[in-house]
PDB file of N, CA and C in Angstrom:
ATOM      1  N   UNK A   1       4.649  -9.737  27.075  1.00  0.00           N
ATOM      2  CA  UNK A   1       4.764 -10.485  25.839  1.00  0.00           C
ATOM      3  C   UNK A   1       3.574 -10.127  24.957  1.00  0.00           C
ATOM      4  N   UNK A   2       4.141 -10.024  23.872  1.00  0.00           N
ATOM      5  CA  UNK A   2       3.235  -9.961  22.536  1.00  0.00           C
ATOM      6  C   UNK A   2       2.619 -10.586  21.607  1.00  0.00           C
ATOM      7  N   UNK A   3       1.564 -11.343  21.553  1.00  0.00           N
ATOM      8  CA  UNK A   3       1.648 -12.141  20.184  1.00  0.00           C
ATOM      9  C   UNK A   3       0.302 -11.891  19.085  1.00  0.00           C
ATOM     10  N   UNK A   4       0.491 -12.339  18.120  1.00  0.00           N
ATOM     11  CA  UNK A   4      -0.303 -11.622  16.940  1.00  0.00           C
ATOM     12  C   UNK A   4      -1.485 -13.364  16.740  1.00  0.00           C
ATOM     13  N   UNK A   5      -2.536 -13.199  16.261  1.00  0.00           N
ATOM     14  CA  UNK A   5      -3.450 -14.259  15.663  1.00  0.00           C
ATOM     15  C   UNK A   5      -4.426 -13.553  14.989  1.00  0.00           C
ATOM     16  N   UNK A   6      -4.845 -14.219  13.923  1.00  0.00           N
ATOM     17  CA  UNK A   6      -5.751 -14.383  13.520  1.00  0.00           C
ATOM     18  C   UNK A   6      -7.371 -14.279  14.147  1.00  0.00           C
ATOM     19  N   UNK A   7      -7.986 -13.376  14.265  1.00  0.00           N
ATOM     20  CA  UNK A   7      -9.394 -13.139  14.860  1.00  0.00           C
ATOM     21  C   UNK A   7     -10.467 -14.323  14.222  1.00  0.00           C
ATOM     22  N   UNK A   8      -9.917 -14.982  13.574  1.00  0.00           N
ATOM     23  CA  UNK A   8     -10.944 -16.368  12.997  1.00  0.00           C
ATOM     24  C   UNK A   8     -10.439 -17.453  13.589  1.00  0.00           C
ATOM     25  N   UNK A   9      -9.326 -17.762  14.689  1.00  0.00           N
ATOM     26  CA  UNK A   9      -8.701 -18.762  15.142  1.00  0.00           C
ATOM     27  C   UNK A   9      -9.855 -18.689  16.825  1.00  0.00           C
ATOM     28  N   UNK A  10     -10.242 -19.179  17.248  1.00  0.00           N
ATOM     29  CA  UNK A  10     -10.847 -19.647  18.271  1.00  0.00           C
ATOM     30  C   UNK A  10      -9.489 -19.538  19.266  1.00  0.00           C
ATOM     31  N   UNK A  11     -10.666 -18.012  20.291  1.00  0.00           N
ATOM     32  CA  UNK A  11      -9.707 -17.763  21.214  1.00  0.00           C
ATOM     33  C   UNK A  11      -9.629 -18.446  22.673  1.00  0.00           C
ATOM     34  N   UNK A  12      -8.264 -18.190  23.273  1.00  0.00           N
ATOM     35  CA  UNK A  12      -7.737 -19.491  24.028  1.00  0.00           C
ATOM     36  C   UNK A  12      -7.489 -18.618  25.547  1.00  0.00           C
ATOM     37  N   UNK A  13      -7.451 -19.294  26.594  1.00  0.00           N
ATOM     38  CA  UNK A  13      -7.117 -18.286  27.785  1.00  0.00           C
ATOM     39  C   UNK A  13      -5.410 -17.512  27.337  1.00  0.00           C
ATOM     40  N   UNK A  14      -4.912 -18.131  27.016  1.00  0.00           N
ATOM     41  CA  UNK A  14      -3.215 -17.970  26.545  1.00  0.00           C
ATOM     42  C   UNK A  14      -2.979 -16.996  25.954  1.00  0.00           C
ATOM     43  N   UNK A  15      -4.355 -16.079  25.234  1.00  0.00           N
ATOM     44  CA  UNK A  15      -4.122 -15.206  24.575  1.00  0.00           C
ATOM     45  C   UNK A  15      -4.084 -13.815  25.520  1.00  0.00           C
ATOM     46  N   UNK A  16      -4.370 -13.932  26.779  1.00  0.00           N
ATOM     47  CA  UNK A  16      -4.281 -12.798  27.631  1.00  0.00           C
ATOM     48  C   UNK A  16      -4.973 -11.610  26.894  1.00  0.00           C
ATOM     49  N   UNK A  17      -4.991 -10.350  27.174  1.00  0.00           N
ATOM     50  CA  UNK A  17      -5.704  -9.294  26.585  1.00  0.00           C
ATOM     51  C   UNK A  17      -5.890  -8.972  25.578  1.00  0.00           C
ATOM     52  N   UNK A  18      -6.681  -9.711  24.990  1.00  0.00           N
ATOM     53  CA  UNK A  18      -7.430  -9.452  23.398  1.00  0.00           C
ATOM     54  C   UNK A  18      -7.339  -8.039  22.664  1.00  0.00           C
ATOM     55  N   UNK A  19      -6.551  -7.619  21.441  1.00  0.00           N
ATOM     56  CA  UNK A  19      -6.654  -6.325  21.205  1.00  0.00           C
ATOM     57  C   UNK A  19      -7.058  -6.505  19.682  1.00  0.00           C
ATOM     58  N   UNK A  20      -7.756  -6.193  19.184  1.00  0.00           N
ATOM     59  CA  UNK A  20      -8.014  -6.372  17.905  1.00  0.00           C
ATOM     60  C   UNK A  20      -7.950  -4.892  17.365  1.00  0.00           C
ATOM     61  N   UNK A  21      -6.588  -4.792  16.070  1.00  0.00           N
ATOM     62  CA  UNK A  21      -6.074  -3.736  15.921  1.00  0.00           C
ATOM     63  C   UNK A  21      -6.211  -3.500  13.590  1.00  0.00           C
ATOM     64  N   UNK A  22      -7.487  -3.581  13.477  1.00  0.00           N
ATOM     65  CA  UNK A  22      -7.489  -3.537  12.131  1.00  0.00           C
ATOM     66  C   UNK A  22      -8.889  -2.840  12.414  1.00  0.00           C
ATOM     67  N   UNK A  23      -8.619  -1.386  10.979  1.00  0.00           N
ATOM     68  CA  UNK A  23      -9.769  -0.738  11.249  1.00  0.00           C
ATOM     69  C   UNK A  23     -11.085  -0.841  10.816  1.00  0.00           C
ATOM     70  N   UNK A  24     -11.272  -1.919   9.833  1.00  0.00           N
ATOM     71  CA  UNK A  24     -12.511  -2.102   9.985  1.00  0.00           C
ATOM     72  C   UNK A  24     -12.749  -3.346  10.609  1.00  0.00           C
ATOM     73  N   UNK A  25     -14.199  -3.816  11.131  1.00  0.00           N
ATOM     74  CA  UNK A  25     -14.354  -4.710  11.856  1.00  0.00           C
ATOM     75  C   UNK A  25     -14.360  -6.217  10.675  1.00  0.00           C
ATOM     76  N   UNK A  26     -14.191  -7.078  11.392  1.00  0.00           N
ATOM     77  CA  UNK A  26     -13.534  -8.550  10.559  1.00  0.00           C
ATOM     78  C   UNK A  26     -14.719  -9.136   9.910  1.00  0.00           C
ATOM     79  N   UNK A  27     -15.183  -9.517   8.654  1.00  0.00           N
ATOM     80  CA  UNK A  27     -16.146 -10.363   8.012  1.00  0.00           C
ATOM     81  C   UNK A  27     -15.933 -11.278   8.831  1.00  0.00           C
ATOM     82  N   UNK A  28     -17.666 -11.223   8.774  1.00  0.00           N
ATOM     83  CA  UNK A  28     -18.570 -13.282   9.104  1.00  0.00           C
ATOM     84  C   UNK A  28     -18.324 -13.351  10.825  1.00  0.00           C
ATOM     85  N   UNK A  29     -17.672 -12.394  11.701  1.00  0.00           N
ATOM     86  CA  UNK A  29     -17.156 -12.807  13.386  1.00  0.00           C
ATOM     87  C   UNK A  29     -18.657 -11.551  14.200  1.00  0.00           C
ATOM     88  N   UNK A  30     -19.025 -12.245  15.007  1.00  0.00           N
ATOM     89  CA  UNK A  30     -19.906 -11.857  15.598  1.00  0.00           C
ATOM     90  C   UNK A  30     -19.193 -11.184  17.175  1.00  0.00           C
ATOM     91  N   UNK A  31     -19.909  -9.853  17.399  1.00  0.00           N
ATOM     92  CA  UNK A  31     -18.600  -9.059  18.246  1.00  0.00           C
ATOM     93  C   UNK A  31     -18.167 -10.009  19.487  1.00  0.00           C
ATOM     94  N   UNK A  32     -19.769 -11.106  19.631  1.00  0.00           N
ATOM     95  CA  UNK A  32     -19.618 -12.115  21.481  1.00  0.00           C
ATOM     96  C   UNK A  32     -18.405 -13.206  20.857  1.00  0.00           C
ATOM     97  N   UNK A  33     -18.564 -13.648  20.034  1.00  0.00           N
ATOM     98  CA  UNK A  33     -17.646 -14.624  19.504  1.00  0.00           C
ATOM     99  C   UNK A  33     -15.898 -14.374  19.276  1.00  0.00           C
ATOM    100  N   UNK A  34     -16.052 -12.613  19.103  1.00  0.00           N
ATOM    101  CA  UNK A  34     -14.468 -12.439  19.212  1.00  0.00           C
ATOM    102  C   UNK A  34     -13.488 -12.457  20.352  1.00  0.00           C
ATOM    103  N   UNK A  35     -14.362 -12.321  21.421  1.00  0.00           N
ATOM    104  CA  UNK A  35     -14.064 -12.162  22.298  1.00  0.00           C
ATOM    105  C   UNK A  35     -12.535 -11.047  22.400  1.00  0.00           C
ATOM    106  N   UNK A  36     -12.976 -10.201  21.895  1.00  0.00           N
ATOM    107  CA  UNK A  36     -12.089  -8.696  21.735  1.00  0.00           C
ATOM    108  C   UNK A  36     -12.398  -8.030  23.281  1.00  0.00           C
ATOM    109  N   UNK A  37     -11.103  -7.458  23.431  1.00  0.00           N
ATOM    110  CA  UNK A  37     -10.988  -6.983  25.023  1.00  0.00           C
ATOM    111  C   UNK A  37     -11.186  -5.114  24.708  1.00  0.00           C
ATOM    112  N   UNK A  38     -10.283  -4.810  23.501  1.00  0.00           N
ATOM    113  CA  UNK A  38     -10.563  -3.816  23.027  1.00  0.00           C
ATOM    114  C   UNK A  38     -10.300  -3.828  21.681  1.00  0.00           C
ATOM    115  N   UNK A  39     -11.008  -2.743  21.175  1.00  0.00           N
ATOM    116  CA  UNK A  39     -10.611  -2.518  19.607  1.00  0.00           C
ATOM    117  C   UNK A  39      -9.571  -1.241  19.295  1.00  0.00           C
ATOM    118  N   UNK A  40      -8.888  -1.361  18.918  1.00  0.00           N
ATOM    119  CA  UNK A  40      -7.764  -0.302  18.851  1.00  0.00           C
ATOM    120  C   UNK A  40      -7.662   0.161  17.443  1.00  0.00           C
ATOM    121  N   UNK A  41      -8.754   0.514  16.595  1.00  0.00           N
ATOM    122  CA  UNK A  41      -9.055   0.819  14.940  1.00  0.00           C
ATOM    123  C   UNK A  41      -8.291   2.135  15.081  1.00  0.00           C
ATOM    124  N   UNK A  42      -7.574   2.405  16.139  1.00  0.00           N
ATOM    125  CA  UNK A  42      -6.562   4.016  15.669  1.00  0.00           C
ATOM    126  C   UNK A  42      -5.057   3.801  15.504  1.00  0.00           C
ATOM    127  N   UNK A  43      -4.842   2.545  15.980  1.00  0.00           N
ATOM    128  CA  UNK A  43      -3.518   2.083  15.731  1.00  0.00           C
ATOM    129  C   UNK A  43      -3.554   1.371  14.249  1.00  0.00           C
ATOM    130  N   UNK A  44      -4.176   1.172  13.496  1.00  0.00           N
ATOM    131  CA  UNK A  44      -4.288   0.323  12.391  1.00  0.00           C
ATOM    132  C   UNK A  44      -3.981   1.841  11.240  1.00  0.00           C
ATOM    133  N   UNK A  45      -3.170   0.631  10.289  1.00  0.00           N
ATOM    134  CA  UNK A  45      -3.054   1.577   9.342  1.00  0.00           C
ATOM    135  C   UNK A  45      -4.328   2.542   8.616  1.00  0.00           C
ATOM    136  N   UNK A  46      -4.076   4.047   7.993  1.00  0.00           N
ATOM    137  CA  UNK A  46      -4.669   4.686   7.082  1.00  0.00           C
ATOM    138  C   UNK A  46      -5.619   3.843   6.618  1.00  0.00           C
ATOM    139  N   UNK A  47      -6.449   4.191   6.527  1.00  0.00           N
ATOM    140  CA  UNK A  47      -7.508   3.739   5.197  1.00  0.00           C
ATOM    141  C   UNK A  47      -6.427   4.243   3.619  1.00  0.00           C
ATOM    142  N   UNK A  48      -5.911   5.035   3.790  1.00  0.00           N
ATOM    143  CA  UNK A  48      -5.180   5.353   2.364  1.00  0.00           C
ATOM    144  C   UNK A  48      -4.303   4.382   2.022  1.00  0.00           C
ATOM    145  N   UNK A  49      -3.481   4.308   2.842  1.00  0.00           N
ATOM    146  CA  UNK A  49      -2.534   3.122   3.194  1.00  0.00           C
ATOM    147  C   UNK A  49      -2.725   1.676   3.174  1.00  0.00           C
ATOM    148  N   UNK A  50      -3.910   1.381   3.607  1.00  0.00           N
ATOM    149  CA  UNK A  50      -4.509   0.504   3.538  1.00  0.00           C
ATOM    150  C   UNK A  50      -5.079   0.085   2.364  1.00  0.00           C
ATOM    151  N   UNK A  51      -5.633   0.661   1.877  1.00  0.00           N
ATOM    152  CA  UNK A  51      -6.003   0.683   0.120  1.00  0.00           C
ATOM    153  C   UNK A  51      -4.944   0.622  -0.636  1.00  0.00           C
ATOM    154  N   UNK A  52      -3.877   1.129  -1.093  1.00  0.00           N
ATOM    155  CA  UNK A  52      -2.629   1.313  -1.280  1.00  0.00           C
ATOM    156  C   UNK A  52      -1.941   0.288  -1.429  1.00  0.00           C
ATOM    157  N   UNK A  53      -2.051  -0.761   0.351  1.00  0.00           N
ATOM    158  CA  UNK A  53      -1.270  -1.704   0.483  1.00  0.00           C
ATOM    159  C   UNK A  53      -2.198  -2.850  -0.362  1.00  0.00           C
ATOM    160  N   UNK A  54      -2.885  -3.133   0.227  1.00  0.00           N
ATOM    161  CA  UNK A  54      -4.235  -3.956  -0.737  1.00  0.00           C
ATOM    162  C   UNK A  54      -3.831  -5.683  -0.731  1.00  0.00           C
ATOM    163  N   UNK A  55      -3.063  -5.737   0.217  1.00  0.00           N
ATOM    164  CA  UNK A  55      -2.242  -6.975   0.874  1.00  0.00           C
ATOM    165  C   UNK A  55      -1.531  -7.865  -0.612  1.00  0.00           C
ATOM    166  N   UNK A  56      -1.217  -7.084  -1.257  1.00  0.00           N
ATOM    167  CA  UNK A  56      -0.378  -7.166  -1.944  1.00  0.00           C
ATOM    168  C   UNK A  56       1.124  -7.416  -2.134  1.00  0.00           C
ATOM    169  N   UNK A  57       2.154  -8.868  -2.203  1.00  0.00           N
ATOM    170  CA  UNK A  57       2.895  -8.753  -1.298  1.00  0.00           C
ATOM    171  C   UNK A  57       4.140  -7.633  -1.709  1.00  0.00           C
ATOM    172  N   UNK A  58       3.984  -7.176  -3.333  1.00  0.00           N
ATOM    173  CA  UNK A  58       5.190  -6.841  -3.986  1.00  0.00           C
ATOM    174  C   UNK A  58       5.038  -5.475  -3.598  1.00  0.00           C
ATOM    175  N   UNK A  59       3.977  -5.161  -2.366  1.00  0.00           N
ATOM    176  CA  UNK A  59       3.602  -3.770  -2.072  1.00  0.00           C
ATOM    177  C   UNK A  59       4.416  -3.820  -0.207  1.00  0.00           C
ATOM    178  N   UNK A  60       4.479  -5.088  -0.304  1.00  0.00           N
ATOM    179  CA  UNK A  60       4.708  -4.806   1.632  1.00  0.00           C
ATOM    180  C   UNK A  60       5.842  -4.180   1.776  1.00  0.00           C
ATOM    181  N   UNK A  61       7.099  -4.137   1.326  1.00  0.00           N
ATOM    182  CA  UNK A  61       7.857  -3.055   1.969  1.00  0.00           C
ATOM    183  C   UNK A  61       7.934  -1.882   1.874  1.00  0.00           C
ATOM    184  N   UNK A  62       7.188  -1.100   0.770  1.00  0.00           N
ATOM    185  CA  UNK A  62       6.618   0.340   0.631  1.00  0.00           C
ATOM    186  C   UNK A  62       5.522   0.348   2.056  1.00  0.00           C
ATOM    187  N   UNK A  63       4.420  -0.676   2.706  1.00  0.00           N
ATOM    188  CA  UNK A  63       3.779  -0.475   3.305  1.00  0.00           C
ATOM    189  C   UNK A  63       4.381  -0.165   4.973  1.00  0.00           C
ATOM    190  N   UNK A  64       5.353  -1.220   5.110  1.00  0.00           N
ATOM    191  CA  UNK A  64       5.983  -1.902   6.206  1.00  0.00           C
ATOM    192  C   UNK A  64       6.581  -0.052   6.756  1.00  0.00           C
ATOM    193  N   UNK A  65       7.532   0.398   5.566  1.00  0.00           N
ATOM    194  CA  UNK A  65       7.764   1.674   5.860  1.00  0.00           C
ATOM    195  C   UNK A  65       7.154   2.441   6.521  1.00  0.00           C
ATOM    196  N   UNK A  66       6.399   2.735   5.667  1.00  0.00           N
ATOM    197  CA  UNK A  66       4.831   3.917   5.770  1.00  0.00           C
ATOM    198  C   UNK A  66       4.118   3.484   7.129  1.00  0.00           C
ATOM    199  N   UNK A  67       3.924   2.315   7.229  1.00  0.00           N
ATOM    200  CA  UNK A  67       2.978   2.062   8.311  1.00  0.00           C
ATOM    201  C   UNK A  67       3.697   2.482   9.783  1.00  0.00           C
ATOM    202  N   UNK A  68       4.968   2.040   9.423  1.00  0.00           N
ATOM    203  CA  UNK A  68       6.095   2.497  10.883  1.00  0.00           C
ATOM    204  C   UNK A  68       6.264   4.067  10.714  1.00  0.00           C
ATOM    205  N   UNK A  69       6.183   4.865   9.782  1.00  0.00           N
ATOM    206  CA  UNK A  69       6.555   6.129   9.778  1.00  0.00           C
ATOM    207  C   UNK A  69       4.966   6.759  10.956  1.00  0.00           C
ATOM    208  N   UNK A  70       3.968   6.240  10.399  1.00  0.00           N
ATOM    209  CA  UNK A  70       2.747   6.269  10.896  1.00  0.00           C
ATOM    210  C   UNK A  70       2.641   6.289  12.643  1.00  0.00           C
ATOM    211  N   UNK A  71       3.412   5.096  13.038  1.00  0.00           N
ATOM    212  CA  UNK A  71       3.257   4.829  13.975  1.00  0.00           C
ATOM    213  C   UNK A  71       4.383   5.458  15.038  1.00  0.00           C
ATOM    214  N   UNK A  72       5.189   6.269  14.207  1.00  0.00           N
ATOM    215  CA  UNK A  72       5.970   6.687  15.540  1.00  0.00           C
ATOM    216  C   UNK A  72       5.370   8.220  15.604  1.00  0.00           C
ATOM    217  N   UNK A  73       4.051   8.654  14.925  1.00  0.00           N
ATOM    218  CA  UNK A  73       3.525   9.421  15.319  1.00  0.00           C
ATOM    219  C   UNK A  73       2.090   9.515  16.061  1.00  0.00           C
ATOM    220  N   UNK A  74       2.107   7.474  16.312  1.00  0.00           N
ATOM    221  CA  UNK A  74       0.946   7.451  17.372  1.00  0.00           C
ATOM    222  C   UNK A  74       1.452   7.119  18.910  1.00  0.00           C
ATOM    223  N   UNK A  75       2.162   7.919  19.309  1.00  0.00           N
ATOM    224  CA  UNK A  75       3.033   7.769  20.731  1.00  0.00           C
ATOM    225  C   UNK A  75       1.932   7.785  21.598  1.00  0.00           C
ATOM    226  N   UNK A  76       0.747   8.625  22.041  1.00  0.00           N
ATOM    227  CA  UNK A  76      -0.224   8.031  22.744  1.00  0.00           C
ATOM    228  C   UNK A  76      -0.715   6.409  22.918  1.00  0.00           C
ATOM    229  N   UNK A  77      -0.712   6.209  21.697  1.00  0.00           N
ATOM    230  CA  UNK A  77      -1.387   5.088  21.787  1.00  0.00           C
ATOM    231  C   UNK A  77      -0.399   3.718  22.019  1.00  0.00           C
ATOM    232  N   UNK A  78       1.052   3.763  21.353  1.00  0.00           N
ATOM    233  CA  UNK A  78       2.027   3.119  22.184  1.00  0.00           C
ATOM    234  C   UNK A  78       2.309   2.998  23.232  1.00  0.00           C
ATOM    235  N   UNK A  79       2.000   3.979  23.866  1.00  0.00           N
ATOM    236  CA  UNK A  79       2.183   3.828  25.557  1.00  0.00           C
ATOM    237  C   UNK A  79       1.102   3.161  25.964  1.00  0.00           C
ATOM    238  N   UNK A  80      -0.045   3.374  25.792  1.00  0.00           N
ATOM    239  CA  UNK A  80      -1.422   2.542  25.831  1.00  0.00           C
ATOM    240  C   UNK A  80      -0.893   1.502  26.056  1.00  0.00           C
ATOM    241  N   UNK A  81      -0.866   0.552  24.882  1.00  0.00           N
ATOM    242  CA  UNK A  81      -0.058  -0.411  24.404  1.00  0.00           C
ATOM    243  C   UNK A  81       1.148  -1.652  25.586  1.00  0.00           C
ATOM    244  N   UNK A  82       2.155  -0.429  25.609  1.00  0.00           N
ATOM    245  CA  UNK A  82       2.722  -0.639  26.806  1.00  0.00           C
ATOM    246  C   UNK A  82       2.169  -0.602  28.227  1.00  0.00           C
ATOM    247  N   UNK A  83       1.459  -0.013  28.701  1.00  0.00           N
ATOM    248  CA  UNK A  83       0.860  -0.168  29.885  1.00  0.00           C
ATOM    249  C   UNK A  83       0.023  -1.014  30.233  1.00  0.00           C
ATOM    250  N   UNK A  84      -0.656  -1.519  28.913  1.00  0.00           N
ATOM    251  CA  UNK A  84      -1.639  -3.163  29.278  1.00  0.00           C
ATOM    252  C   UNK A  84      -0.556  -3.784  28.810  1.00  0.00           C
ATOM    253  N   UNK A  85       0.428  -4.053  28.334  1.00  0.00           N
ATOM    254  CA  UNK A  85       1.454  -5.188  28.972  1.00  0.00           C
ATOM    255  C   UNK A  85       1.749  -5.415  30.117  1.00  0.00           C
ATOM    256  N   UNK A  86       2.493  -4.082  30.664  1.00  0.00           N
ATOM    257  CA  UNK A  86       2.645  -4.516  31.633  1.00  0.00           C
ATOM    258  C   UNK A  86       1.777  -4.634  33.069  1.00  0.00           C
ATOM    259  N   UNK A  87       0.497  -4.174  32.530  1.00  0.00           N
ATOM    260  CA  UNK A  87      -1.029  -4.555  33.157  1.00  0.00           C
ATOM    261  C   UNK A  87      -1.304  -6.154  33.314  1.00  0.00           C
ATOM    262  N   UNK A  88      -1.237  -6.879  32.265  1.00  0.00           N
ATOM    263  CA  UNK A  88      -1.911  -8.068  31.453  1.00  0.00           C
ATOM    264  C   UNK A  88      -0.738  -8.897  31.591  1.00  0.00           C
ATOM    265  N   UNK A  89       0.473  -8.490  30.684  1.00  0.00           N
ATOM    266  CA  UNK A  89       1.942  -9.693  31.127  1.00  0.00           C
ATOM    267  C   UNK A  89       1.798 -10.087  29.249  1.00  0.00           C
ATOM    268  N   UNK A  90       0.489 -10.496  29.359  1.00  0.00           N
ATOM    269  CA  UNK A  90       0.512 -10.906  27.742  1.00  0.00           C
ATOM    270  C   UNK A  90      -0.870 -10.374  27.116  1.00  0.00           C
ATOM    271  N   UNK A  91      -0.439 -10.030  25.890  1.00  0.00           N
ATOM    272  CA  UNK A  91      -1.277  -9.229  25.193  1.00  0.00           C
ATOM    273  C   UNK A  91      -1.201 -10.040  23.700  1.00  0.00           C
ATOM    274  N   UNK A  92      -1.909 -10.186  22.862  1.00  0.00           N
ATOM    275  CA  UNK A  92      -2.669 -11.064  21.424  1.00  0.00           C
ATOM    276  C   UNK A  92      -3.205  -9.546  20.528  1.00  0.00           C
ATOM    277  N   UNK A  93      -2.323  -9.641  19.090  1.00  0.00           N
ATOM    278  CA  UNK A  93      -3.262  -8.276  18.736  1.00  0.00           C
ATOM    279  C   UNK A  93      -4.058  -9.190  17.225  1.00  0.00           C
ATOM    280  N   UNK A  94      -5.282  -8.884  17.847  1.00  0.00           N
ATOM    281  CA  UNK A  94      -5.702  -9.744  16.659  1.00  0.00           C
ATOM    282  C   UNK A  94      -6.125  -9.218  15.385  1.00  0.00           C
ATOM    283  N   UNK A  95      -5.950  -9.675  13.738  1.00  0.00           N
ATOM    284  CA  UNK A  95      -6.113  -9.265  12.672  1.00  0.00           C
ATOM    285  C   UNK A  95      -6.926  -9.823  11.700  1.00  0.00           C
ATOM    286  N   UNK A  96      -7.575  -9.776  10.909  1.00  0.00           N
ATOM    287  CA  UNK A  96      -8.059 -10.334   9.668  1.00  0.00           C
ATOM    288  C   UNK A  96      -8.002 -10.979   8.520  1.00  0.00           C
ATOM    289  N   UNK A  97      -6.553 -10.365   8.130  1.00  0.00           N
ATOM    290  CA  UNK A  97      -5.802 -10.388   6.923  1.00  0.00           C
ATOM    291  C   UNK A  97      -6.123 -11.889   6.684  1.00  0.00           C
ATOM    292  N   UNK A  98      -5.936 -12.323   5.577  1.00  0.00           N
ATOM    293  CA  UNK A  98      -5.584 -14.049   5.274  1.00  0.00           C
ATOM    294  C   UNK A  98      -3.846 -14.661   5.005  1.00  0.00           C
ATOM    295  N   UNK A  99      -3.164 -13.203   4.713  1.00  0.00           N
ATOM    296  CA  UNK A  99      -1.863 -13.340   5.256  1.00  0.00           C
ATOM    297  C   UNK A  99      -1.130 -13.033   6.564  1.00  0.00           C
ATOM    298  N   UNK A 100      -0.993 -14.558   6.794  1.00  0.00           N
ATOM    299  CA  UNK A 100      -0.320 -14.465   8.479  1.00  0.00           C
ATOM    300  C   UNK A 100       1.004 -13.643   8.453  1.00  0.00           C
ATOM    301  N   UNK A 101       2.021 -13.441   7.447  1.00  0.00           N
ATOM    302  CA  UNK A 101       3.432 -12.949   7.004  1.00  0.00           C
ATOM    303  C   UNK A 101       2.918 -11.499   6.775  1.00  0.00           C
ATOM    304  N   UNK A 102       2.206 -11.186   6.119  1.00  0.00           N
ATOM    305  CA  UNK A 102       2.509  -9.624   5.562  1.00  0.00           C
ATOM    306  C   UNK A 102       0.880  -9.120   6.037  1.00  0.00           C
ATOM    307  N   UNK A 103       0.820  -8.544   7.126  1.00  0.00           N
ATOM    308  CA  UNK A 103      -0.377  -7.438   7.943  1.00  0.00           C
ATOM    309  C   UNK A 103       0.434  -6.483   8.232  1.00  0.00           C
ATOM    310  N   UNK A 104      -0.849  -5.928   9.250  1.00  0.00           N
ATOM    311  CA  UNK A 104      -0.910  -4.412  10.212  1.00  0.00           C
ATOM    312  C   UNK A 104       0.309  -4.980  11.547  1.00  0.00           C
ATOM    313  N   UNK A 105      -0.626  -6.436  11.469  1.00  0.00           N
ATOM    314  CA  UNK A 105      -0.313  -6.724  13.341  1.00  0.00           C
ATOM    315  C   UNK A 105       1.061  -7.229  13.488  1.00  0.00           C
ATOM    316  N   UNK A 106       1.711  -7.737  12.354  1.00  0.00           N
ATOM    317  CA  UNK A 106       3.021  -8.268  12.378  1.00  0.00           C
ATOM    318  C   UNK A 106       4.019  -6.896  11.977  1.00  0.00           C
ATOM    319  N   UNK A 107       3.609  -6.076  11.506  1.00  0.00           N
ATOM    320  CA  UNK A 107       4.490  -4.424  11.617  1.00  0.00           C
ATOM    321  C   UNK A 107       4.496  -3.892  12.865  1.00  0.00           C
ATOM    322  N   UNK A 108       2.656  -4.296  13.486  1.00  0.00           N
ATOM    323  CA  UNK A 108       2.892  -3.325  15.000  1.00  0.00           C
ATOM    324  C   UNK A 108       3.636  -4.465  16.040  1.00  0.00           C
ATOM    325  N   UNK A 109       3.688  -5.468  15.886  1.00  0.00           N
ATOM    326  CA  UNK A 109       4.257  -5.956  16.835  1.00  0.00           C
ATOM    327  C   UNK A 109       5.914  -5.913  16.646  1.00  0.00           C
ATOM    328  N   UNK A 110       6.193  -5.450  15.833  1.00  0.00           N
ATOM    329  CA  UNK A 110       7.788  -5.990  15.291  1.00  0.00           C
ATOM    330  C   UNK A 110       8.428  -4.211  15.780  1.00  0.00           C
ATOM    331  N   UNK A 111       7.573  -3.343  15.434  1.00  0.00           N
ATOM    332  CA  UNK A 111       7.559  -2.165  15.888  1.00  0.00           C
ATOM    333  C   UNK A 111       7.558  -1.835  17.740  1.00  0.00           C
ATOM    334  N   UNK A 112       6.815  -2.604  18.083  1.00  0.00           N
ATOM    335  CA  UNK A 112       6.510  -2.742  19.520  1.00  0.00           C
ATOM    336  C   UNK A 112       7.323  -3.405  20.171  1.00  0.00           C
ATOM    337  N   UNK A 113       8.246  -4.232  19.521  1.00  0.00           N
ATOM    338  CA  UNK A 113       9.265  -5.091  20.236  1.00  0.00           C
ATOM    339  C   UNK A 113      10.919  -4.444  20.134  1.00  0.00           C
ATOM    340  N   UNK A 114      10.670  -3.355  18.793  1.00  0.00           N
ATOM    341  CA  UNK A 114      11.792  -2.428  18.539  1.00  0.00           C
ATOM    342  C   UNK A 114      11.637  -0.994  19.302  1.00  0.00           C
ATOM    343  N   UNK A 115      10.720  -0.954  20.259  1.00  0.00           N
ATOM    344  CA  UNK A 115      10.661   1.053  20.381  1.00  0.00           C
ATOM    345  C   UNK A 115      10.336   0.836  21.971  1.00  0.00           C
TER     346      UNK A 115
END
């Protein structure tokens, strides 16, 4: 199982293997306080892309695209992915954004639950 939070939400045992998947690191969170298991800044969208998208929402389905076109050319790192699931059972990919609806982590997980 997969689930996505917020890296400013105070983490819980429930969240099982912490992956924090946005490439730059999160304002104001101190690295002991994230309690991040790993950082996965290669699965996160482009910096181009990312700029681009600019969490903009009238931009998310140009992004939503792009970001999945992206990602079915990070097959290494999907399997990653998959193998601490089924390592862990449950896996949390945590993000930054201030929109819970339109991120990185709600494409990779929606992606991850489709491939």
């Amino acid at each position: 199982m997969i689930k996505i939070k917020r890296i400013y939400e105070e983490p819980i045992e429930t969240d099982g293997f912490r992956i924090l998947v946005d490439r730059l690191w999160p304002r104001g969170i101190k690295k002991d306080r994230a309690k991040i298991d790993l950082w996965l800044k290669e699965i996160a969208p482009s910096d181009k892309l990312r700029k681009r998208f600019s969490h903009k929402d009238e931009k998310w389905e140009e992004f939503e695209i792009k970001y999945k076109e992206d990602l079915r050319n990070k097959k290494e790192l999907i399997e990653k992915i998959k193998e601490l699931e089924k390592k862990y059972k449950t896996l949390t990919f945590l993000f930054s954004a201030k929109n819970i609806k339109h991120n990185n982590a709600v494409v990779l997980l929606e992606f991850m639950e489709n491939n």
